[in-house]
C-alpha atoms as a PDB file:
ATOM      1  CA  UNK A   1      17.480  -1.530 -10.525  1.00  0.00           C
ATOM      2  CA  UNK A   2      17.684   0.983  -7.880  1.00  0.00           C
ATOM      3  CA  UNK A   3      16.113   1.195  -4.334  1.00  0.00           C
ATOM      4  CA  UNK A   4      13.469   4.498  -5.358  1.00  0.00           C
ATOM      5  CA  UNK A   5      12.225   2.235  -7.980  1.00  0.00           C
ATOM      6  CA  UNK A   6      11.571  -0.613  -5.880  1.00  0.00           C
ATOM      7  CA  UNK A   7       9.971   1.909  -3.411  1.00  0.00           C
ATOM      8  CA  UNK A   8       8.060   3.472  -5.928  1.00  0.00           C
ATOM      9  CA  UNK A   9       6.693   0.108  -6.825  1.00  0.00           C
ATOM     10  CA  UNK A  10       5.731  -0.639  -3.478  1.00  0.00           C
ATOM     11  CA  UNK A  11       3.857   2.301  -3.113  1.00  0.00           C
ATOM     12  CA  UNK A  12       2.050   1.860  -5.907  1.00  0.00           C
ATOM     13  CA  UNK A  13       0.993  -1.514  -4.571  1.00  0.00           C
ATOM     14  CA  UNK A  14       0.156  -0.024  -1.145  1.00  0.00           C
ATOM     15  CA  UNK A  15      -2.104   2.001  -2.648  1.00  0.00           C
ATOM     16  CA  UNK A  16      -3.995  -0.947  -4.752  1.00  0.00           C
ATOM     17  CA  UNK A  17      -4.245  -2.866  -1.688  1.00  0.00           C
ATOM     18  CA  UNK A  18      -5.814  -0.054   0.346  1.00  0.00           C
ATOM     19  CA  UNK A  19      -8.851   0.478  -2.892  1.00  0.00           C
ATOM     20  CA  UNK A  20      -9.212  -3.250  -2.723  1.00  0.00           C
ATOM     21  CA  UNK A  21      -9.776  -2.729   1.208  1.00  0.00           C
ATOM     22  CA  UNK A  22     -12.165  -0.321   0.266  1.00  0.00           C
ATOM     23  CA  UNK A  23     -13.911  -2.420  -2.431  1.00  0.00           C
ATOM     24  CA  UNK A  24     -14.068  -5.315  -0.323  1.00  0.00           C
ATOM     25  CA  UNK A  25     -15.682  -3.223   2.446  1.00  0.00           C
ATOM     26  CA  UNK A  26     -18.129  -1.549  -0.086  1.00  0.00           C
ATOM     27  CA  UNK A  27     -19.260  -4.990  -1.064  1.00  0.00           C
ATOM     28  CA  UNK A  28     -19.373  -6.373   2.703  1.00  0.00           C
ATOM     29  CA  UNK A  29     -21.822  -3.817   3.592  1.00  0.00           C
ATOM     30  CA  UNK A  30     -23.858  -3.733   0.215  1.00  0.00           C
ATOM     31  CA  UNK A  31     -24.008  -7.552   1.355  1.00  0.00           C
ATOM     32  CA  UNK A  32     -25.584  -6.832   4.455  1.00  0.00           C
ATOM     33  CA  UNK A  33     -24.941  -9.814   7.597  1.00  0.00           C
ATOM     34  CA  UNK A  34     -22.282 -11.792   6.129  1.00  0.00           C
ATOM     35  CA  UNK A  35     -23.358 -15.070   7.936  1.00  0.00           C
ATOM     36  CA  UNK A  36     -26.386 -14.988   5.932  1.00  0.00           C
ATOM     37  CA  UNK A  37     -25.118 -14.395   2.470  1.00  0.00           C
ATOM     38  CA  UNK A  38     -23.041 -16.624   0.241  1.00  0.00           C
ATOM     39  CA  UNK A  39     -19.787 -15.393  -0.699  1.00  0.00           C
ATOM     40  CA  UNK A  40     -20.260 -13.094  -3.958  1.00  0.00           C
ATOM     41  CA  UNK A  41     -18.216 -13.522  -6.994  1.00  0.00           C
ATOM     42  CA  UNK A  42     -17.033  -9.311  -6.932  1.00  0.00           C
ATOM     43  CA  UNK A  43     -15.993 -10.307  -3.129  1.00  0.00           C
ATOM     44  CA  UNK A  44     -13.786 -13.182  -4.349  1.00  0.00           C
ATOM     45  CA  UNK A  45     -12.685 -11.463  -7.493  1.00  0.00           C
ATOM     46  CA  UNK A  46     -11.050  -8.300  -4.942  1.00  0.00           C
ATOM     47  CA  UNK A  47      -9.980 -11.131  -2.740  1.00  0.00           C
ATOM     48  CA  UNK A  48      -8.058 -13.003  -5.215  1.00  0.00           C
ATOM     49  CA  UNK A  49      -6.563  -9.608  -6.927  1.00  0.00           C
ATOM     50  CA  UNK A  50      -4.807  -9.244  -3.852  1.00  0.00           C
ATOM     51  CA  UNK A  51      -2.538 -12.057  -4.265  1.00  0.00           C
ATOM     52  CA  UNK A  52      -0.280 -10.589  -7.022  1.00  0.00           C
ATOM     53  CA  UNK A  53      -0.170  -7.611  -5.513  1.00  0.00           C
ATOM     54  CA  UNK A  54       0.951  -9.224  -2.058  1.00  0.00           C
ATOM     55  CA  UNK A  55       3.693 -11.201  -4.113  1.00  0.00           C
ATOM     56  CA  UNK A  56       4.591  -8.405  -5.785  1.00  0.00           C
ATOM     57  CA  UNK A  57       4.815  -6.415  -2.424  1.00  0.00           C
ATOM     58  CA  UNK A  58       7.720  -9.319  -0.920  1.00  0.00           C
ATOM     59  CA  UNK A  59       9.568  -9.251  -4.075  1.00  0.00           C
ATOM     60  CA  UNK A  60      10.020  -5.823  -3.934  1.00  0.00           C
ATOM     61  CA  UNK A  61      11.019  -5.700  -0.288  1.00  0.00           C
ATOM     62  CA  UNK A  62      13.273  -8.702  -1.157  1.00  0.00           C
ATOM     63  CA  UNK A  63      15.312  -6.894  -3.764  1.00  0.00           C
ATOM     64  CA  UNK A  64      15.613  -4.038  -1.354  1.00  0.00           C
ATOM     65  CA  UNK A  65      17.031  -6.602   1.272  1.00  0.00           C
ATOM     66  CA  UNK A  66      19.287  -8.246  -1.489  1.00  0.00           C
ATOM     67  CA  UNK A  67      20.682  -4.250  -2.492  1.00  0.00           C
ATOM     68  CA  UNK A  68      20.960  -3.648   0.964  1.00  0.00           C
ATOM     69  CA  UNK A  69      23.232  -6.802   1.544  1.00  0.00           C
ATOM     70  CA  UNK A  70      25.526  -6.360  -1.486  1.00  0.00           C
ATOM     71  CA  UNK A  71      25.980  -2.820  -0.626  1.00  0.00           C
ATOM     72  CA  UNK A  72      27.138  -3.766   3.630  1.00  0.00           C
ATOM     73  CA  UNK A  73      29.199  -6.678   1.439  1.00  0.00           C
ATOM     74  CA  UNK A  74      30.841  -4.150  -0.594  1.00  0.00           C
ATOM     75  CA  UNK A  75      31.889  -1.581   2.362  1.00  0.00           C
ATOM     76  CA  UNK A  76      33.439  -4.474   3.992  1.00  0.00           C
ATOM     77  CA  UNK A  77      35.619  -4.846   1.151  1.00  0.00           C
ATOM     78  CA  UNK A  78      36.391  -1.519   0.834  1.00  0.00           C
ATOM     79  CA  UNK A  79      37.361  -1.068   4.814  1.00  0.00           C
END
């Protein structure tokens, strides 16, 4: 697996996350004063499609880490 793709895939989640910001904010406002309405279920369904994508967001950025790693690891040998 290579670094682009890992980028590439983060991206991609970036941009999911930034429509669910917007659907989230669509539905807020549709909803009117928040204190006074319950909590609807197309709020909590954008809400809880954000966890995957935040998991899949660290993993990414934790392979990149790990890549990063073996590849300062392997110049050491080299040197």
């Amino acid at each position: 697996m290579e670094i682009n793709s890992n980028i590439g895939s983060m991206l991609a989640t970036q941009q999911e996350l930034a429509q669910n910001a917007v659907n989230i904010s669509k539905i807020a406002s549709a909803l009117g004063d928040p204190a006074l309405q319950e909590v609807s279920s197309s709020l909590l369904q954008e809400i809880t499609e954000q966890i995957p994508l935040q998991i899949s967001y660290e993993a990414n950025a934790g392979v990149i880490s790990t890549q990063n790693a073996v590849q300062d690891i392997l110049l050491n040998i080299k040197a």
